[in-house]
Protein backbone atom coordinates (compact mmCIF):
# COMPACT_ATOMS: atom_id res chain seq x y z
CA UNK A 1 -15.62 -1.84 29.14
CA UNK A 2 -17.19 0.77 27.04
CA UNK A 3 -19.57 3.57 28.70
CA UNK A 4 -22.74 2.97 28.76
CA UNK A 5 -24.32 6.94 27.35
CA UNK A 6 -22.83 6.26 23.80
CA UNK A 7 -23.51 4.82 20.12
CA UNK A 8 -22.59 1.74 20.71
CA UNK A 9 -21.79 1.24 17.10
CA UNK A 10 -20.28 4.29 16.52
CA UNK A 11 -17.91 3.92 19.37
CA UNK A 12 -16.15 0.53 18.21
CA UNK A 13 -16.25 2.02 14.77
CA UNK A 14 -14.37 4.54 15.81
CA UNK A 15 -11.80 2.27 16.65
CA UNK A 16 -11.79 0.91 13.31
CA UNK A 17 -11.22 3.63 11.49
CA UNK A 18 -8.27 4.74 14.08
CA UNK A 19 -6.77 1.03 13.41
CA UNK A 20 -6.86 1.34 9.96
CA UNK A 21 -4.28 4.25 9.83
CA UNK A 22 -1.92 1.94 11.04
CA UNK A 23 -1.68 0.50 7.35
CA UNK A 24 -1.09 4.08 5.73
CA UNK A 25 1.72 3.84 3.36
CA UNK A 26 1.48 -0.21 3.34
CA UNK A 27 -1.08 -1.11 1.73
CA UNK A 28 -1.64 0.77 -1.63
CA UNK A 29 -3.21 -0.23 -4.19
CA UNK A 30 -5.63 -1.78 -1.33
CA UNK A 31 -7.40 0.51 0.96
CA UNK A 32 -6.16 1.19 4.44
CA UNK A 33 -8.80 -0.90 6.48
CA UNK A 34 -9.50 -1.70 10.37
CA UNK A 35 -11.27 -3.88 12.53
CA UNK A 36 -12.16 -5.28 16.00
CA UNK A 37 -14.34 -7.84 17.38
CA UNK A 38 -16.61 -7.38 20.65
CA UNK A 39 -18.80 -9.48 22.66
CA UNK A 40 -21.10 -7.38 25.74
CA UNK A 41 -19.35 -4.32 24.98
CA UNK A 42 -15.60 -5.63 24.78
CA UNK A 43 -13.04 -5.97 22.42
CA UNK A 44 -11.93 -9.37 22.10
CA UNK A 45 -9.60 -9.03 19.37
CA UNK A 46 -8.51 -5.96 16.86
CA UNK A 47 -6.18 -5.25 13.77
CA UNK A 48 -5.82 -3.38 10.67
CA UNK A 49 -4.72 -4.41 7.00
CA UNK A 50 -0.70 -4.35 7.61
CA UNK A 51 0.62 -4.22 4.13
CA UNK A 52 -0.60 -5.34 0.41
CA UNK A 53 -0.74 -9.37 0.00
CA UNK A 54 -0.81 -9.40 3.93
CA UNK A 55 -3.85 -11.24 5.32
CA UNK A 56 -7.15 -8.21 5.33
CA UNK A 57 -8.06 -6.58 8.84
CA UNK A 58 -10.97 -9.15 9.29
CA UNK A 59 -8.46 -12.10 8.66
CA UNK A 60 -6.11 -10.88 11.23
CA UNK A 61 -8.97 -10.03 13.63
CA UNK A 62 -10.67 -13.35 13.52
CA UNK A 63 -7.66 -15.52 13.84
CA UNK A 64 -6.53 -13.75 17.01
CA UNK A 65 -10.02 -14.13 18.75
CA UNK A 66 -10.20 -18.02 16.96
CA UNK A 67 -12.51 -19.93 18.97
CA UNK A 68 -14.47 -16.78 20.56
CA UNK A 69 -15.82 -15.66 17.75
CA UNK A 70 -19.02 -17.41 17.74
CA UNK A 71 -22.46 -14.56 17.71
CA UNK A 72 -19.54 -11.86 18.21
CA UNK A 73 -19.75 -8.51 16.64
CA UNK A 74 -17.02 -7.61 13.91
CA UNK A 75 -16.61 -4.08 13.27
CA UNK A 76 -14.90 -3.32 10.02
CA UNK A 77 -14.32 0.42 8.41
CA UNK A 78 -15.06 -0.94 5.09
CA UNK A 79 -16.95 -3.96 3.37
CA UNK A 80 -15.64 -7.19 3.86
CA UNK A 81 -13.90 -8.75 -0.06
CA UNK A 82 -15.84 -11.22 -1.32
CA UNK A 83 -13.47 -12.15 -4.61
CA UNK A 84 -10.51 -14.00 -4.79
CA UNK A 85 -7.43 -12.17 -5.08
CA UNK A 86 -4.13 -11.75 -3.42
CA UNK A 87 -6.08 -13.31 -0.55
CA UNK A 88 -9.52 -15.53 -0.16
CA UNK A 89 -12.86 -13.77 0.33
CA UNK A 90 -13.30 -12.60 3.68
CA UNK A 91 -16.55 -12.65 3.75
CA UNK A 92 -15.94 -16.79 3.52
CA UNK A 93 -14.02 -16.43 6.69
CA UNK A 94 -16.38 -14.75 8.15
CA UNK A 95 -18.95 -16.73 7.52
CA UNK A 96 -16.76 -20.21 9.17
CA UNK A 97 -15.93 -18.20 12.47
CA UNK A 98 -19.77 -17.55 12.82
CA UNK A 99 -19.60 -13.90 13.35
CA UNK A 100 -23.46 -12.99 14.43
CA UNK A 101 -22.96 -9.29 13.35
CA UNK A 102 -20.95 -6.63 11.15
CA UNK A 103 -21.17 -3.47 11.17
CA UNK A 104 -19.47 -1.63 8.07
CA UNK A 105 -18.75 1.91 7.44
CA UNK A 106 -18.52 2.04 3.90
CA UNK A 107 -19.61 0.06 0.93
CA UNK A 108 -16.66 -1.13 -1.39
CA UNK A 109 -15.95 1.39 -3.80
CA UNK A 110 -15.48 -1.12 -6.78
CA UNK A 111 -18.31 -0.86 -8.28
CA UNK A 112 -18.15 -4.99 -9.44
CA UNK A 113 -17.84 -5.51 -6.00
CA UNK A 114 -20.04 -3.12 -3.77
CA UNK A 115 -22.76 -4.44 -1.49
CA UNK A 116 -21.65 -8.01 -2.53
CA UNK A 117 -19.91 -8.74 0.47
CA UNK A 118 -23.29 -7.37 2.39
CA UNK A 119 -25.32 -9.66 0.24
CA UNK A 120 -23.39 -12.90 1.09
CA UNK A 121 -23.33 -12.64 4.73
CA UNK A 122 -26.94 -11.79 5.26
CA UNK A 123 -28.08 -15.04 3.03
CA UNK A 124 -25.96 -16.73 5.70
CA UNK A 125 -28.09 -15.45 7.75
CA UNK A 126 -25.42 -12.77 9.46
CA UNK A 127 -26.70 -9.45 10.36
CA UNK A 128 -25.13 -6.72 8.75
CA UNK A 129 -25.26 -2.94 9.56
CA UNK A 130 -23.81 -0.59 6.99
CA UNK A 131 -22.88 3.18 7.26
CA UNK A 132 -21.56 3.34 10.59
CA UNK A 133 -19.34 6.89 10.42
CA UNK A 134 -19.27 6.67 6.85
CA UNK A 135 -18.01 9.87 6.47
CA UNK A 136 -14.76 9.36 7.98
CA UNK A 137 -14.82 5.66 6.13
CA UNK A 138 -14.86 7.50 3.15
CA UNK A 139 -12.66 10.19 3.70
CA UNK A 140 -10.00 7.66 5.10
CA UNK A 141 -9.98 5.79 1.53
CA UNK A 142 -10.59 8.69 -0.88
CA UNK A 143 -7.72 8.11 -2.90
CA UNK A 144 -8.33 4.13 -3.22
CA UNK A 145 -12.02 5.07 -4.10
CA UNK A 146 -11.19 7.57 -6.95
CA UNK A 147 -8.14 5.00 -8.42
CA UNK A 148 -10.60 2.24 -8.12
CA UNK A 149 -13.28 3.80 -10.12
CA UNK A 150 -11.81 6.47 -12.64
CA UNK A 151 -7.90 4.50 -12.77
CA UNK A 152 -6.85 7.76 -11.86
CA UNK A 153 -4.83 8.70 -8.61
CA UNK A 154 -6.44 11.21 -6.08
CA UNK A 155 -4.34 14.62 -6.64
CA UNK A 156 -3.76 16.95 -3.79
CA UNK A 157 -1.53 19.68 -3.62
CA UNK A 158 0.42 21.65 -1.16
CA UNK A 159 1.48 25.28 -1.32
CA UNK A 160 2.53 27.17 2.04
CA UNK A 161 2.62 30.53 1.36
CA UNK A 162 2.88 34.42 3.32
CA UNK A 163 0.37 36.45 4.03
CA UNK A 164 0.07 38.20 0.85
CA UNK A 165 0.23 35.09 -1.15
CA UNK A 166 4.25 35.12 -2.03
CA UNK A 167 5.66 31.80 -1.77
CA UNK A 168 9.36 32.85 -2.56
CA UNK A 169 11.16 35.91 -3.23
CA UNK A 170 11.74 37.12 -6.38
CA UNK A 171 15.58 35.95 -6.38
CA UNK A 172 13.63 32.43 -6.02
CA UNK A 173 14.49 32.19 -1.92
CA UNK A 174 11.80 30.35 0.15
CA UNK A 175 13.92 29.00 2.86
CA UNK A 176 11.53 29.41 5.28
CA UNK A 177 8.17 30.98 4.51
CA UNK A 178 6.56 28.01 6.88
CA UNK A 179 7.35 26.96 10.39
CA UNK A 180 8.78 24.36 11.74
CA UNK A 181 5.56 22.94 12.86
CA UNK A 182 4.38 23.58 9.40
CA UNK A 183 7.63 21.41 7.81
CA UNK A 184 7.17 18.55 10.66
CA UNK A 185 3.35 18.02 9.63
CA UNK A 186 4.02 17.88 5.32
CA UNK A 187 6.80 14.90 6.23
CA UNK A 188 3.60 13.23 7.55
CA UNK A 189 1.75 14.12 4.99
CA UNK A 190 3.92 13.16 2.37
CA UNK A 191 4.03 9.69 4.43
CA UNK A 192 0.29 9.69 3.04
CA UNK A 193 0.67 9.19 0.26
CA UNK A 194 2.09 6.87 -3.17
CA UNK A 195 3.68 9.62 -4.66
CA UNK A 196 5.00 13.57 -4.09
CA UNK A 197 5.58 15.43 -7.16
CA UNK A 198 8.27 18.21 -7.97
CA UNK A 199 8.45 20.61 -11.28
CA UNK A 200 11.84 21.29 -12.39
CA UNK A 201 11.81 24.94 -11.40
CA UNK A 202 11.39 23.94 -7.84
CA UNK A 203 14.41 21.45 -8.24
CA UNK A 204 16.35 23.67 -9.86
CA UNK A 205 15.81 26.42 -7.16
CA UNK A 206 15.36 24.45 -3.55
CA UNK A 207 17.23 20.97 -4.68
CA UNK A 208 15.01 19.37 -2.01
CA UNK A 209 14.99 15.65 -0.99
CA UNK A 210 11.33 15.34 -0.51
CA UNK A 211 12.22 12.82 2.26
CA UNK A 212 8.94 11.47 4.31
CA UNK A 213 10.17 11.52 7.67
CA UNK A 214 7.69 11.21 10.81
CA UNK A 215 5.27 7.62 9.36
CA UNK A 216 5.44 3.99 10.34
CA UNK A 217 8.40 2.06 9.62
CA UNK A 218 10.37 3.14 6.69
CA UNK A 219 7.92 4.27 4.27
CA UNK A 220 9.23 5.92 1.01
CA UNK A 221 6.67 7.96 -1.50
CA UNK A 222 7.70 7.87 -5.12
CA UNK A 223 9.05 11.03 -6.36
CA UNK A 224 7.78 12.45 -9.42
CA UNK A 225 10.10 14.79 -11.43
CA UNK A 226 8.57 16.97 -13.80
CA UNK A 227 11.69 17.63 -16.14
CA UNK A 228 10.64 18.73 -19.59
CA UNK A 229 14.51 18.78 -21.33
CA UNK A 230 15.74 17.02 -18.72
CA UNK A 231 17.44 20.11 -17.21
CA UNK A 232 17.70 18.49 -13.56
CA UNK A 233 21.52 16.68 -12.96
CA UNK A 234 21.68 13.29 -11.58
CA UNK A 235 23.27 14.55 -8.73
CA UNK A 236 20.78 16.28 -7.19
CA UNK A 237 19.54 15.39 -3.63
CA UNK A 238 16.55 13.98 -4.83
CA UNK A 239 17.95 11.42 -6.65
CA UNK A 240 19.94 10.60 -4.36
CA UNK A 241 18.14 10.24 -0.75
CA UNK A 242 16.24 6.56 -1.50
CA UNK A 243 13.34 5.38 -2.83
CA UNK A 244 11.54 5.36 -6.09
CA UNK A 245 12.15 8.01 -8.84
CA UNK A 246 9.73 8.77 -11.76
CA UNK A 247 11.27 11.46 -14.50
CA UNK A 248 8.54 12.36 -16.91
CA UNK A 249 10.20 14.46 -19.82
CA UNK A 250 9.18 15.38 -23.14
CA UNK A 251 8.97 12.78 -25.79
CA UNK A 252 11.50 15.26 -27.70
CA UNK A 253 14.09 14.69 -25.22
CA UNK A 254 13.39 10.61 -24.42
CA UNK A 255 16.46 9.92 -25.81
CA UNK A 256 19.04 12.74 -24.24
CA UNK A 257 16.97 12.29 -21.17
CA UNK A 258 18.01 8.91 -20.76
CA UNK A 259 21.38 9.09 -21.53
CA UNK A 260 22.06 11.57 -18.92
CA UNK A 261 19.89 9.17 -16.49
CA UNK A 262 21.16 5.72 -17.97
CA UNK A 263 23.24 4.76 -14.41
CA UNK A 264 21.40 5.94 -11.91
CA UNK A 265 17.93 3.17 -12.01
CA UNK A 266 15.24 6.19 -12.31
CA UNK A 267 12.09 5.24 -14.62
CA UNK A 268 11.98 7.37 -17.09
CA UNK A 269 8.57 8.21 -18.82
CA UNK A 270 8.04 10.35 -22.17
CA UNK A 271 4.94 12.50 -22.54
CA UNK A 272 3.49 14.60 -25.04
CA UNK A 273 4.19 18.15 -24.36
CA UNK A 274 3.44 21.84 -25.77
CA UNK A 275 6.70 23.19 -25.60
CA UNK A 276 8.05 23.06 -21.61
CA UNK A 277 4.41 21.51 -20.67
CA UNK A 278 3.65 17.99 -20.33
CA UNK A 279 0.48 16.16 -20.90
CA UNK A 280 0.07 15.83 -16.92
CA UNK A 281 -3.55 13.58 -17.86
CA UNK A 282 -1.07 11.31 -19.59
CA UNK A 283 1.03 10.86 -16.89
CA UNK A 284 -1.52 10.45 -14.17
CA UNK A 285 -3.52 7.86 -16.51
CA UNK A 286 -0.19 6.14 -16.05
CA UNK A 287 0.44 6.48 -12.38
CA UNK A 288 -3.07 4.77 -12.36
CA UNK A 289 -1.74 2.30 -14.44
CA UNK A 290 1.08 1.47 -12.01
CA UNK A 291 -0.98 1.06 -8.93
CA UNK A 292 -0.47 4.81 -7.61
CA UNK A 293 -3.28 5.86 -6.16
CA UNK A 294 -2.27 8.86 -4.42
CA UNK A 295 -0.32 12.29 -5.88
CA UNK A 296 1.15 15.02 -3.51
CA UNK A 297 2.51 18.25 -5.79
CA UNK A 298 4.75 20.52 -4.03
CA UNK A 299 5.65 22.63 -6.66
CA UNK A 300 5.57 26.18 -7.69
CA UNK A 301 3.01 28.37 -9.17
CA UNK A 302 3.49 26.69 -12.31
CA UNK A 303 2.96 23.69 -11.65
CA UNK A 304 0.23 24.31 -9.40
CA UNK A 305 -1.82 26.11 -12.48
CA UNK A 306 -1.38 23.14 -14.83
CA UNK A 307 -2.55 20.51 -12.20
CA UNK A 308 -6.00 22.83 -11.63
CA UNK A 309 -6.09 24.25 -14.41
CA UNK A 310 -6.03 20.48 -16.08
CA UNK A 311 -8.98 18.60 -13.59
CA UNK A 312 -6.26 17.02 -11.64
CA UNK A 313 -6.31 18.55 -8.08
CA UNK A 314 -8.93 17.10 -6.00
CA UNK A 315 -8.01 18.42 -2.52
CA UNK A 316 -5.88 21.21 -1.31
CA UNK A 317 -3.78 21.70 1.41
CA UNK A 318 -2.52 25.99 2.23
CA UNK A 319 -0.29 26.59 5.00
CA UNK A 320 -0.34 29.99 5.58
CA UNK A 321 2.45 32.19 7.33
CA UNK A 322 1.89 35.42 9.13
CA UNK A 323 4.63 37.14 6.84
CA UNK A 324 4.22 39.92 4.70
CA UNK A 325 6.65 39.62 2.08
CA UNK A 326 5.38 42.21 -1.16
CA UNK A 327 7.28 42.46 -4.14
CA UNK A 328 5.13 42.72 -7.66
CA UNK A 329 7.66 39.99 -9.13
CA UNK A 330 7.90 37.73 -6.16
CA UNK A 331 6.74 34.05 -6.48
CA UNK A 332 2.99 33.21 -5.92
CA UNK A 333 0.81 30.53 -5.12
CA UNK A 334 -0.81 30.33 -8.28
CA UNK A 335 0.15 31.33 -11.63
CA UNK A 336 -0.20 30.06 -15.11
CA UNK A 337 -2.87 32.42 -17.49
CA UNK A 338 -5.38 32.30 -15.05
CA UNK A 339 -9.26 32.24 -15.28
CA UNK A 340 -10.93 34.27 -18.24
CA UNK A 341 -13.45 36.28 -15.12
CA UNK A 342 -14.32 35.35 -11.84
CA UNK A 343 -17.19 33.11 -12.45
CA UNK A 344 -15.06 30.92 -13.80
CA UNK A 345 -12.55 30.29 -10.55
CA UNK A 346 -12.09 27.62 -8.83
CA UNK A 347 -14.02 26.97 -5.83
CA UNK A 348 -12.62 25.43 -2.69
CA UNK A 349 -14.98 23.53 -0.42
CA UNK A 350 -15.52 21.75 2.38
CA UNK A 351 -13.22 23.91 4.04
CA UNK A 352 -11.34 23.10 7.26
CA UNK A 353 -8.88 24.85 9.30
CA UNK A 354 -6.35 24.40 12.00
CA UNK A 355 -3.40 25.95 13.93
CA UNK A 356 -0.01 24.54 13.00
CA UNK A 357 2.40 26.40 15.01
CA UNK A 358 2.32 29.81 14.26
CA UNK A 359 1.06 29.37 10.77
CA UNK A 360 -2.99 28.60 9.80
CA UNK A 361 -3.49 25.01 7.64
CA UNK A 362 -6.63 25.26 5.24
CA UNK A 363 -7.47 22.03 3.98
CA UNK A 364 -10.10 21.80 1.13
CA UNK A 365 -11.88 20.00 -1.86
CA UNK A 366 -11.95 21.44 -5.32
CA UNK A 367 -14.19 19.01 -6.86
């Protein structure tokens, strides 16, 4: 039983929203999405979205309360469907278990579909609450909600960095600026999201595996290589340690790119480039295009300058380590040209900060 000196709503929506992380790294393209059912302030029945093509959270909720259901309460962190696709509406099944209430946190983002669902159950004469911890509704399914409307995936980037902003030494040595608590949480992080992207000066120099250790089940990102001339060998680690590999290379070197990548099963994309710098728009118009909705970049300053610098970061992520390196030609955070004057820098918002071992996590919006 639930106590009695709460939000009702707000306290089974809660639940909701927790279930729903159970899908994380399942259920891309769809959203992650949970859901419970209650009658007098107790939960029947509860269950998230569990992978893509897999019945929705309000499917799975409903048949395991089947028979109960009747002038029940469903609580569901986002809008029930009400199109056909790789499942039936389930605003339909809804409507046949004779749910007496929803209560929704957030609207569907597809704008063909939002409010919809809303509309059909309450001309079936269902009440329907919307907005219930929106907030966190929203934050949960920011990268389906930017995919969904602009067919672009939701960028974030990671740096972890010292003190005074150094991020390796100038021989290129970064093994370890963070702590361990700091490397635990980015393999959950990484487990996050569709895709974790690499420049080929980080490969060059760390050889990592970008491995996703820590999620549900066996979970494996994509791994986007940024490899101009297709410097990188098809030995390296990250090639090597599972899962899907995306090489994006010059149009220039298509052809020498794929010879030296013809064995090993990689998909290999050519962009348009200005000498050593890709068209990143291009290639995250066609991450969009294959149902990646999510980009983590864990590259160097470099890298880091062309994903801001080009609209393409939408959240940030700075571990910070209480290390003072120095050096004038040590490795920063940020590098590229710059900004012109300060008016024009970029602005992180919506700032929020936490302890991760000894090091400080800022997590932030640019946009």
């Amino acid at each position: 039983m639930a106590p009695m000196d709460f939000n009702r709503d707000e306290f089974f929506m809660r639940q909701a929203v927790r279930l729903a992380e159970e899908g994380r790294g399942f259920t891309s393209p769809n959203p992650v999405v949970g859901a419970c059912i209650v009658r007098s302030g107790r939960i029947l029945s509860k269950g998230f979205h569990r992978r893509f093509g897999a019945p929705h959270a309000e499917v799975e909720v409903i048949k395991k309360a089947w028979g109960k259901t009747k002038g029940t309460t469903l609580y569901v962190s986002m809008e029930p469907c009400s199109t056909y696709g790789k499942t039936p509406p389930c605003v339909q099944t809804i409507i046949d278990a004779k749910i007496g209430r929803v209560v929704i946190g957030m609207l569907d983002p597809n704008p063909k579909h939002s409010g919809r669902g809303v509309s059909i159950l309450r001309k079936q004469g269902v009440r329907v609450t919307t907005g219930v911890l929106e907030e966190q509704a929203r934050i949960q399914n920011e990268s389906f909600s930017k995919w969904i409307t602009k067919g672009f995936p939701f960028g974030a980037l990671k740096m972890a960095e010292s003190l005074d902003g150094k991020i390796a030494l100038e021989s290129g040595q970064s093994r370890w600026i963070s702590g361990p608590e700091s490397r635990k949480w980015v393999h959950k992080l990484r487990t996050g999201h569709d895709a974790v992207m690499v420049g080929t000066n980080t490969l060059l120099r760390d050889n990592p595996r970008l491995t996703a250790r820590g999620g549900h089940g066996n979970w494996l990102p994509w791994k986007i290589v940024l490899d101009p001339r297709g410097q990188c060998r098809s030995n390296m680690r990250i090639f090597l340690a599972g899962g899907p590999v995306l090489l994006a290379c010059s149009e220039k070197y298509f052809n020498h790119v794929t010879r030296k990548f013809r064995s090993t099963g990689i998909v290999i994309i050519p962009l348009k480039a200005k000498g050593d710098y890709l068209n990143l728009k291009q290639l995250f118009k066609h991450l969009g295009g294959l149902g990646i909705t999510s980009v983590l970049a864990e590259g160097g300053g470099e890298l880091s300058w062309s994903l801001i610098s080009a609209g393409l970061i939408d959240k940030i992520y700075w571990i910070i380590a209480p290390k003072l390196i120095g050096g004038k030609n040590s490795k920063t955070s940020v590098e590229g040209c710059g900004v012109a004057s300060l008016d024009q820098s970029y602005m992180v918002k919506r700032m929020n900060l936490q302890r991760l071992g000894s090091d400080l996590l800022i997590e932030g919006y640019l946009k």
